[in-house]
PDB file of N, CA and C in Angstrom:
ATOM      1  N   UNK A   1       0.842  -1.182   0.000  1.00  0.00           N
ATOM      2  CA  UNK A   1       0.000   0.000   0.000  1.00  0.00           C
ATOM      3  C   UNK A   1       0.887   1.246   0.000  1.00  0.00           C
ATOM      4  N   UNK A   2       0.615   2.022  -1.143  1.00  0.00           N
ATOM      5  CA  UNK A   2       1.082   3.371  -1.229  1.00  0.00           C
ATOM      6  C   UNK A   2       0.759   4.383  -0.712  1.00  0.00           C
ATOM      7  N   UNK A   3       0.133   4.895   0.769  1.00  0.00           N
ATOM      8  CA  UNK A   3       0.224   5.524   1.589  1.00  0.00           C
ATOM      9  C   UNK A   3       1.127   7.231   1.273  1.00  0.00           C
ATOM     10  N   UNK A   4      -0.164   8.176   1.009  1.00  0.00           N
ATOM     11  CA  UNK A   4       0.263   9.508   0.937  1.00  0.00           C
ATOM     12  C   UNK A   4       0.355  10.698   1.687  1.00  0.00           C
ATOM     13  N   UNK A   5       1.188  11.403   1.686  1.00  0.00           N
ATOM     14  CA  UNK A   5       1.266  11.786   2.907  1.00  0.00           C
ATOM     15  C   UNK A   5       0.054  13.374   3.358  1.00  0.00           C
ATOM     16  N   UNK A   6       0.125  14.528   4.176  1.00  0.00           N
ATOM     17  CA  UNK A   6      -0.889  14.976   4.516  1.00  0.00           C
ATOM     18  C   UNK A   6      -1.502  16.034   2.886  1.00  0.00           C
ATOM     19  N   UNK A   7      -0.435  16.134   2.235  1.00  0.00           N
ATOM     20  CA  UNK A   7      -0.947  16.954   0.986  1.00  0.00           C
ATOM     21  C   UNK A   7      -1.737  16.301  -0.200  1.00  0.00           C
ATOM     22  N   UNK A   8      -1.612  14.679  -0.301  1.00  0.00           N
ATOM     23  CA  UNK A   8      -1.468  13.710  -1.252  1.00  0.00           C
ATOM     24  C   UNK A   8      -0.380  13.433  -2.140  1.00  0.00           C
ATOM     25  N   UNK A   9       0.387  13.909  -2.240  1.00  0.00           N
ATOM     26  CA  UNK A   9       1.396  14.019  -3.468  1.00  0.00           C
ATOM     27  C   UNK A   9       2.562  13.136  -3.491  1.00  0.00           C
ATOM     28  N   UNK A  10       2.887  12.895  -2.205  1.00  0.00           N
ATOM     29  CA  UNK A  10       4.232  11.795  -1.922  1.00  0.00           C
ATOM     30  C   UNK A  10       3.625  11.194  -0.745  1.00  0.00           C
ATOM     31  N   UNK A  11       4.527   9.787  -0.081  1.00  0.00           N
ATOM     32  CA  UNK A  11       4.257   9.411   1.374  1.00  0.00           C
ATOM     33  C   UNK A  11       5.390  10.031   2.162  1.00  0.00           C
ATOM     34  N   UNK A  12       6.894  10.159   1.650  1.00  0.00           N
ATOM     35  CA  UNK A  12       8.010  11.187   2.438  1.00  0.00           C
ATOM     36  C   UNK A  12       6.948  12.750   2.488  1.00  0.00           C
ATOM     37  N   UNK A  13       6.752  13.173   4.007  1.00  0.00           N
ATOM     38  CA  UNK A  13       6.407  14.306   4.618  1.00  0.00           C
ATOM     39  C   UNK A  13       6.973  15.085   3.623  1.00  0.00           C
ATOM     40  N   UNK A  14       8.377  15.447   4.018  1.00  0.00           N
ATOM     41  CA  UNK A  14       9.293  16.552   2.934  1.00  0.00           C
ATOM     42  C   UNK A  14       8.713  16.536   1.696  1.00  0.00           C
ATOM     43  N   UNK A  15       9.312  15.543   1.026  1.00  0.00           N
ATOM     44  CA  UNK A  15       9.009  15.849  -0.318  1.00  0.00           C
ATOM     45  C   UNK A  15       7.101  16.079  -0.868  1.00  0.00           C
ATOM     46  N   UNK A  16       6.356  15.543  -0.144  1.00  0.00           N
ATOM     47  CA  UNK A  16       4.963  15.707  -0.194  1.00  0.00           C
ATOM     48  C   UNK A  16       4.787  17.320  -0.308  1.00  0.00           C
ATOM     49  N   UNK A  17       5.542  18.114   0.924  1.00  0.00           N
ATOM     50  CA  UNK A  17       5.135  19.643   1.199  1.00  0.00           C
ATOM     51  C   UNK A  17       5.670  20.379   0.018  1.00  0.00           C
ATOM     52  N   UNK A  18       7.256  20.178  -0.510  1.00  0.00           N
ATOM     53  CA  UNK A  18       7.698  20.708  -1.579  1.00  0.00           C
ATOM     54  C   UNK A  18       6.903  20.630  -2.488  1.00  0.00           C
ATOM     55  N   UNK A  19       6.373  19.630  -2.948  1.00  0.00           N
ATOM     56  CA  UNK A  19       5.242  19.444  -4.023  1.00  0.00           C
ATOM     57  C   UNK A  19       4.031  20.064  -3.840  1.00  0.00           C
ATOM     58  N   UNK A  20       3.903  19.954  -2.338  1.00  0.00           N
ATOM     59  CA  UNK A  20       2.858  21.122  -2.627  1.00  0.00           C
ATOM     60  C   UNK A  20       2.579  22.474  -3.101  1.00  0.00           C
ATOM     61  N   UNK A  21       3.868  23.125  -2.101  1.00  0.00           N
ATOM     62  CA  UNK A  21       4.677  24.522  -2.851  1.00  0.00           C
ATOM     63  C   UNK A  21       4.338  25.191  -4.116  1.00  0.00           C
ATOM     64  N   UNK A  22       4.953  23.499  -4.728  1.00  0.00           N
ATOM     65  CA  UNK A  22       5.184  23.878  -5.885  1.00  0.00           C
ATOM     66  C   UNK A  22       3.497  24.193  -6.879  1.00  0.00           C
ATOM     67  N   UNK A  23       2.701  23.358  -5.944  1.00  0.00           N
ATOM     68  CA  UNK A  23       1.185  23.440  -6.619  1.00  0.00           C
ATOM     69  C   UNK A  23       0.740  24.720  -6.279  1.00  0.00           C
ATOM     70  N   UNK A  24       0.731  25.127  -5.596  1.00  0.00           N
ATOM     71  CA  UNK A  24       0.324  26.500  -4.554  1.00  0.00           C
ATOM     72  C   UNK A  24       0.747  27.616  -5.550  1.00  0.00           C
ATOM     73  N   UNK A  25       2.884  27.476  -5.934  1.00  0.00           N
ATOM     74  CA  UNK A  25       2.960  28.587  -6.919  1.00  0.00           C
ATOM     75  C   UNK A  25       2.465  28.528  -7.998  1.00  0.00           C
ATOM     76  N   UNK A  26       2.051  27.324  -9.009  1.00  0.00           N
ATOM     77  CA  UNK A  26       0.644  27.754  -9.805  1.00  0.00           C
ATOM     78  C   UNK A  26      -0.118  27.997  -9.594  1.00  0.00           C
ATOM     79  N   UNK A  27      -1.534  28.187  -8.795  1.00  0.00           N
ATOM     80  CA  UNK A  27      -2.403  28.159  -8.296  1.00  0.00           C
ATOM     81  C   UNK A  27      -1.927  29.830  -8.238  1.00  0.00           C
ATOM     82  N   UNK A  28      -1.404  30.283  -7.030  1.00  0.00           N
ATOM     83  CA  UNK A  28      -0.757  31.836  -6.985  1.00  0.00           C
ATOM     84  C   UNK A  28      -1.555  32.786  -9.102  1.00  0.00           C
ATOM     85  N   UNK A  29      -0.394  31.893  -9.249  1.00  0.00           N
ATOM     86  CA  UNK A  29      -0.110  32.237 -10.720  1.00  0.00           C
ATOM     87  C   UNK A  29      -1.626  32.230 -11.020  1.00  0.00           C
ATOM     88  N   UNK A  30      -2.462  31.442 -11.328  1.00  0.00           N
ATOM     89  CA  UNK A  30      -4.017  31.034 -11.854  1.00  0.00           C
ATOM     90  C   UNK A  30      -4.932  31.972 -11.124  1.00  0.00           C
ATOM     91  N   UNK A  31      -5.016  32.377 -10.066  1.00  0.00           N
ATOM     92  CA  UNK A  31      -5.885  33.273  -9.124  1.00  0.00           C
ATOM     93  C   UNK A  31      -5.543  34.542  -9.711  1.00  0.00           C
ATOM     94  N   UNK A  32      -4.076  34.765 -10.179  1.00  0.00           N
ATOM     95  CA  UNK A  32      -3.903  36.185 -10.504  1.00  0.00           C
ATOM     96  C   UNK A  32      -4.737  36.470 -12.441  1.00  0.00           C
ATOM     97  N   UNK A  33      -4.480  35.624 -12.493  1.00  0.00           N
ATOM     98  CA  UNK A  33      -5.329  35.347 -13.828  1.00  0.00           C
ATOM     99  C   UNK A  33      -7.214  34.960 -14.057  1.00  0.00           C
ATOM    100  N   UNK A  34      -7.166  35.432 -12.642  1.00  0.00           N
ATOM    101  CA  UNK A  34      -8.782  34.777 -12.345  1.00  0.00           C
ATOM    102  C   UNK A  34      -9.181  33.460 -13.047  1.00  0.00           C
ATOM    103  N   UNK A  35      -8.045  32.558 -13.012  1.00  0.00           N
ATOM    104  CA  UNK A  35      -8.695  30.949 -13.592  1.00  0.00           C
ATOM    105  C   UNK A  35      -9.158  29.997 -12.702  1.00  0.00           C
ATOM    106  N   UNK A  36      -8.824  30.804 -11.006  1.00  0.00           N
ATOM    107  CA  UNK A  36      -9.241  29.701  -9.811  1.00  0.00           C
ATOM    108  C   UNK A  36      -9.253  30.497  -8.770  1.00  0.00           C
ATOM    109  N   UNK A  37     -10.558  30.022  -7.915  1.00  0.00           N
ATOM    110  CA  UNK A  37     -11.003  30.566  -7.144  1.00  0.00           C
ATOM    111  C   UNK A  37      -9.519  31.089  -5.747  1.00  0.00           C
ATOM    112  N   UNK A  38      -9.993  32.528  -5.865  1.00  0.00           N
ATOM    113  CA  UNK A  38      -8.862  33.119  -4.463  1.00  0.00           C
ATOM    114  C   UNK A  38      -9.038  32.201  -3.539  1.00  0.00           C
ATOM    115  N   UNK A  39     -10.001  32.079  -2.818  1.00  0.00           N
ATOM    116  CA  UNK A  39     -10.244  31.559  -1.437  1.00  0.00           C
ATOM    117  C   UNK A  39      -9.519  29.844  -1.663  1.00  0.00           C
ATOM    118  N   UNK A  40      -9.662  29.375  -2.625  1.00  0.00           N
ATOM    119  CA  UNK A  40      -9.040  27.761  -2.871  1.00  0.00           C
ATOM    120  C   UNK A  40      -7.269  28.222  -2.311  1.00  0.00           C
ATOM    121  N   UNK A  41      -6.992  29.305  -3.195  1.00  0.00           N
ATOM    122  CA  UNK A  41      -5.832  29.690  -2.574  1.00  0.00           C
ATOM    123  C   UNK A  41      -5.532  29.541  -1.390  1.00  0.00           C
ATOM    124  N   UNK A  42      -5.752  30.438  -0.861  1.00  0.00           N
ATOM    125  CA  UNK A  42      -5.869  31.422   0.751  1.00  0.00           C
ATOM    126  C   UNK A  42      -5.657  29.333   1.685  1.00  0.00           C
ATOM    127  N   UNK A  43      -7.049  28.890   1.050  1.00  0.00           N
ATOM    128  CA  UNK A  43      -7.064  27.474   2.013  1.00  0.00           C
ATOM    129  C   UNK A  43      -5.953  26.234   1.938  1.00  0.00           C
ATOM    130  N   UNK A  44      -5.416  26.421   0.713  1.00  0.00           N
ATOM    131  CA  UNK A  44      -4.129  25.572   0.560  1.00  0.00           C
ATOM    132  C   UNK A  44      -2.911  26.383   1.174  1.00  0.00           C
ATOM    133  N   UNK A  45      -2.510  27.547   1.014  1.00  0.00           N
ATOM    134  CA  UNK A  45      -1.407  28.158   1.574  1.00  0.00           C
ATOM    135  C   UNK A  45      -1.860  28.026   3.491  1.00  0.00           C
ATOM    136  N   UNK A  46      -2.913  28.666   3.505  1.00  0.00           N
ATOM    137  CA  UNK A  46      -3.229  28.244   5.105  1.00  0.00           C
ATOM    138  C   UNK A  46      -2.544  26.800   6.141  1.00  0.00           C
ATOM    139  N   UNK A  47      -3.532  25.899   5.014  1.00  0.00           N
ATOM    140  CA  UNK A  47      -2.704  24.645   4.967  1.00  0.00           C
ATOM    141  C   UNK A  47      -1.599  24.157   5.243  1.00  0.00           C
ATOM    142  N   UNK A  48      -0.865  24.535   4.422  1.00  0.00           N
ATOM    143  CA  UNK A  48       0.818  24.232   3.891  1.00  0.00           C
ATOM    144  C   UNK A  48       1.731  25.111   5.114  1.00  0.00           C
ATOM    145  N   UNK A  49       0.702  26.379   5.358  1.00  0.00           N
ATOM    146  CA  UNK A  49       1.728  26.967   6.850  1.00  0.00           C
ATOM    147  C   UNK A  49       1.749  26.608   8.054  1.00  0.00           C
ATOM    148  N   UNK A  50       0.882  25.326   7.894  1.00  0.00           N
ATOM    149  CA  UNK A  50       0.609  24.478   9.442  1.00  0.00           C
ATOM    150  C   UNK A  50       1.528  23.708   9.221  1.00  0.00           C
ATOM    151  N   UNK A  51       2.357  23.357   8.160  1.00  0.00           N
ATOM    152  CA  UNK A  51       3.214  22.298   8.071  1.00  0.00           C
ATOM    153  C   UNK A  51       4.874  22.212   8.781  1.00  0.00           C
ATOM    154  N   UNK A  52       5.455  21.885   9.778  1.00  0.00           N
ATOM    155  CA  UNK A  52       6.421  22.047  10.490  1.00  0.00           C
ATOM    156  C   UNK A  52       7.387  21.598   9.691  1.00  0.00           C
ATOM    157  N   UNK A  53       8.442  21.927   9.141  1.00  0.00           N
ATOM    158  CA  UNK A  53       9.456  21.081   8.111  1.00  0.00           C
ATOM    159  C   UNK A  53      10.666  20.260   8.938  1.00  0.00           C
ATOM    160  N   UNK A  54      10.927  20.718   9.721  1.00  0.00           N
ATOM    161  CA  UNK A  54      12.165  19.979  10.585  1.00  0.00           C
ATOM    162  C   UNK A  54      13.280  20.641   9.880  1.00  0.00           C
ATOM    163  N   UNK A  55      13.904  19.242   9.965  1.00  0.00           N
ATOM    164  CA  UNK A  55      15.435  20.103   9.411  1.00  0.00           C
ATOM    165  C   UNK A  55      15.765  19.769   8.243  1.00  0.00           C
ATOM    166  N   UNK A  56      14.600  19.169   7.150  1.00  0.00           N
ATOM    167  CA  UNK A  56      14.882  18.984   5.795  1.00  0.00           C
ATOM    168  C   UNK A  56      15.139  20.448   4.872  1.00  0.00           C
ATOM    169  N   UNK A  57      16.657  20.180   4.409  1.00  0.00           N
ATOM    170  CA  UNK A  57      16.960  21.609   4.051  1.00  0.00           C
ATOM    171  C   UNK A  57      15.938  21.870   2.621  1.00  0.00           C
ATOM    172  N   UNK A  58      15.475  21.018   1.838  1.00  0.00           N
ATOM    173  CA  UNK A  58      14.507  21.262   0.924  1.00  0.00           C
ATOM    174  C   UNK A  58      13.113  21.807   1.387  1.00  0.00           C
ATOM    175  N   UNK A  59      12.827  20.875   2.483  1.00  0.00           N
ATOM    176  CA  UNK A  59      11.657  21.995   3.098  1.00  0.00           C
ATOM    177  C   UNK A  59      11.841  22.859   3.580  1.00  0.00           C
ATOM    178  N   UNK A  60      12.487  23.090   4.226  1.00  0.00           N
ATOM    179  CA  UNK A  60      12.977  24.701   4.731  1.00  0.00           C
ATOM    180  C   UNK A  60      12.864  25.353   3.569  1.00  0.00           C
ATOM    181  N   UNK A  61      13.701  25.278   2.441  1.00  0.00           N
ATOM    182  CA  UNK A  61      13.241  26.564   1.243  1.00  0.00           C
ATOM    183  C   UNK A  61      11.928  26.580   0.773  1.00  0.00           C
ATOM    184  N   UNK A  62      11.431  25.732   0.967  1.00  0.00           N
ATOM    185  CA  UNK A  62       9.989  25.478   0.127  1.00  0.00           C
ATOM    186  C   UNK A  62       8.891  26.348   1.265  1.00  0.00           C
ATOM    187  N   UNK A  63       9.403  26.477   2.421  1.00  0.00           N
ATOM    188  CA  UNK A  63       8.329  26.920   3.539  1.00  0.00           C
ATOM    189  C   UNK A  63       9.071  28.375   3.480  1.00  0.00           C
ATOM    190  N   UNK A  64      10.060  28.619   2.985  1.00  0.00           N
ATOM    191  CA  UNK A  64      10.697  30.614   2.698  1.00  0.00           C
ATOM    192  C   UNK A  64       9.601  30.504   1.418  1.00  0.00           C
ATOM    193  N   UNK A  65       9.888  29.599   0.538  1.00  0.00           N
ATOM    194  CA  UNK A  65       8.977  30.111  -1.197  1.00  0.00           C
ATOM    195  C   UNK A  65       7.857  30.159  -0.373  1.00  0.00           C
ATOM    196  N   UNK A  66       6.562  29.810   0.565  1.00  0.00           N
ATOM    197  CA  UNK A  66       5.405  29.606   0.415  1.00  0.00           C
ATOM    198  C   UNK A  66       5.398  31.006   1.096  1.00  0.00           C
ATOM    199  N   UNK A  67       6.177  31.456   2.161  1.00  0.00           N
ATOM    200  CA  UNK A  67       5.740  33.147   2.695  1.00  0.00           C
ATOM    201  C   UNK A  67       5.782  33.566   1.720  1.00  0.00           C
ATOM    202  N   UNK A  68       6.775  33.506   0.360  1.00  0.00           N
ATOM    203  CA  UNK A  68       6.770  34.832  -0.472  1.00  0.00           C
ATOM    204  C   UNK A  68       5.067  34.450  -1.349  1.00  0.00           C
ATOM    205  N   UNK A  69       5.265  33.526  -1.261  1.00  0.00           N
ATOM    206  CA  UNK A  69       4.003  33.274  -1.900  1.00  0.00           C
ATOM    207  C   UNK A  69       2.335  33.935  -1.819  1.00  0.00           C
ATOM    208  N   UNK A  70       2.855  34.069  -0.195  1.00  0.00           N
ATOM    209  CA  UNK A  70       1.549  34.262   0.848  1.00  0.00           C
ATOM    210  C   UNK A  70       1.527  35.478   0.609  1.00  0.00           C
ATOM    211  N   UNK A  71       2.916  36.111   0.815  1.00  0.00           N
ATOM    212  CA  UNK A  71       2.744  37.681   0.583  1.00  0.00           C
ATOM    213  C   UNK A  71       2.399  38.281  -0.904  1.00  0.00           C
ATOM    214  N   UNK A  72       2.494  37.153  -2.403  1.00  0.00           N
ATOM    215  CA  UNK A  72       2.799  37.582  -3.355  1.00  0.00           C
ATOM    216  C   UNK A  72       0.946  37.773  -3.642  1.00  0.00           C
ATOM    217  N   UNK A  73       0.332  36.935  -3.033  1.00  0.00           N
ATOM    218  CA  UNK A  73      -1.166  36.467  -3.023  1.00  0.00           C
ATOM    219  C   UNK A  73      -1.628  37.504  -2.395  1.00  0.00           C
ATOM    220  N   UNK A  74      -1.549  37.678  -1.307  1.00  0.00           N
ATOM    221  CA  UNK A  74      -2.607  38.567  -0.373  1.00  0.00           C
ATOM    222  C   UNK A  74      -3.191  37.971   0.160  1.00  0.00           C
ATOM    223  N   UNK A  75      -2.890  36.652   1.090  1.00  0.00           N
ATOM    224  CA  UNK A  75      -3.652  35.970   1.546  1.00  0.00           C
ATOM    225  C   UNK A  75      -4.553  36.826   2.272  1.00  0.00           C
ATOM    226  N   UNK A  76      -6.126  35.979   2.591  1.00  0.00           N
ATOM    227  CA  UNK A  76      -6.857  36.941   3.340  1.00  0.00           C
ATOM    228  C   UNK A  76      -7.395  36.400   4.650  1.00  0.00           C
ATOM    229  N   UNK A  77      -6.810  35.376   5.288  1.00  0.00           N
ATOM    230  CA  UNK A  77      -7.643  34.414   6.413  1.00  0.00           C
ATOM    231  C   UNK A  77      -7.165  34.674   7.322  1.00  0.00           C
TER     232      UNK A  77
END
């Protein structure tokens, strides 16, 4: 059983959140283009900032990209 982890995307924690990131900065991108709903935004970045990375140095950058992200958005929650 392939067991995924809290985002769906991988079962390694780390690499699951990076991937998320990385969904989030499209999504960013698509909201600014009005192709997807803001608030879908706002609830995945919300999300993703509950996520504690430890000391995986890939998550660590991926949780610096998601503030700029947050700030690039306007989150509103």
């Amino acid at each position: 059983m392939n067991k995924r982890g809290r985002f769906g995307h991988h079962p390694a924690p780390a690499i699951d959140f990076c991937v998320e990131v990385d969904e989030i900065a499209g999504l960013v991108h698509d909201a600014k283009m009005k192709l997807v709903d803001a608030r879908e935004v706002d609830r995945r970045i919300f999300r993703a900032m509950m996520f504690r990375v430890g000391g995986d140095q890939y998550a660590v950058a991926a949780k610096a990209a998601l503030r700029e992200l947050e700030r690039a958005h306007g989150t509103r929650y």
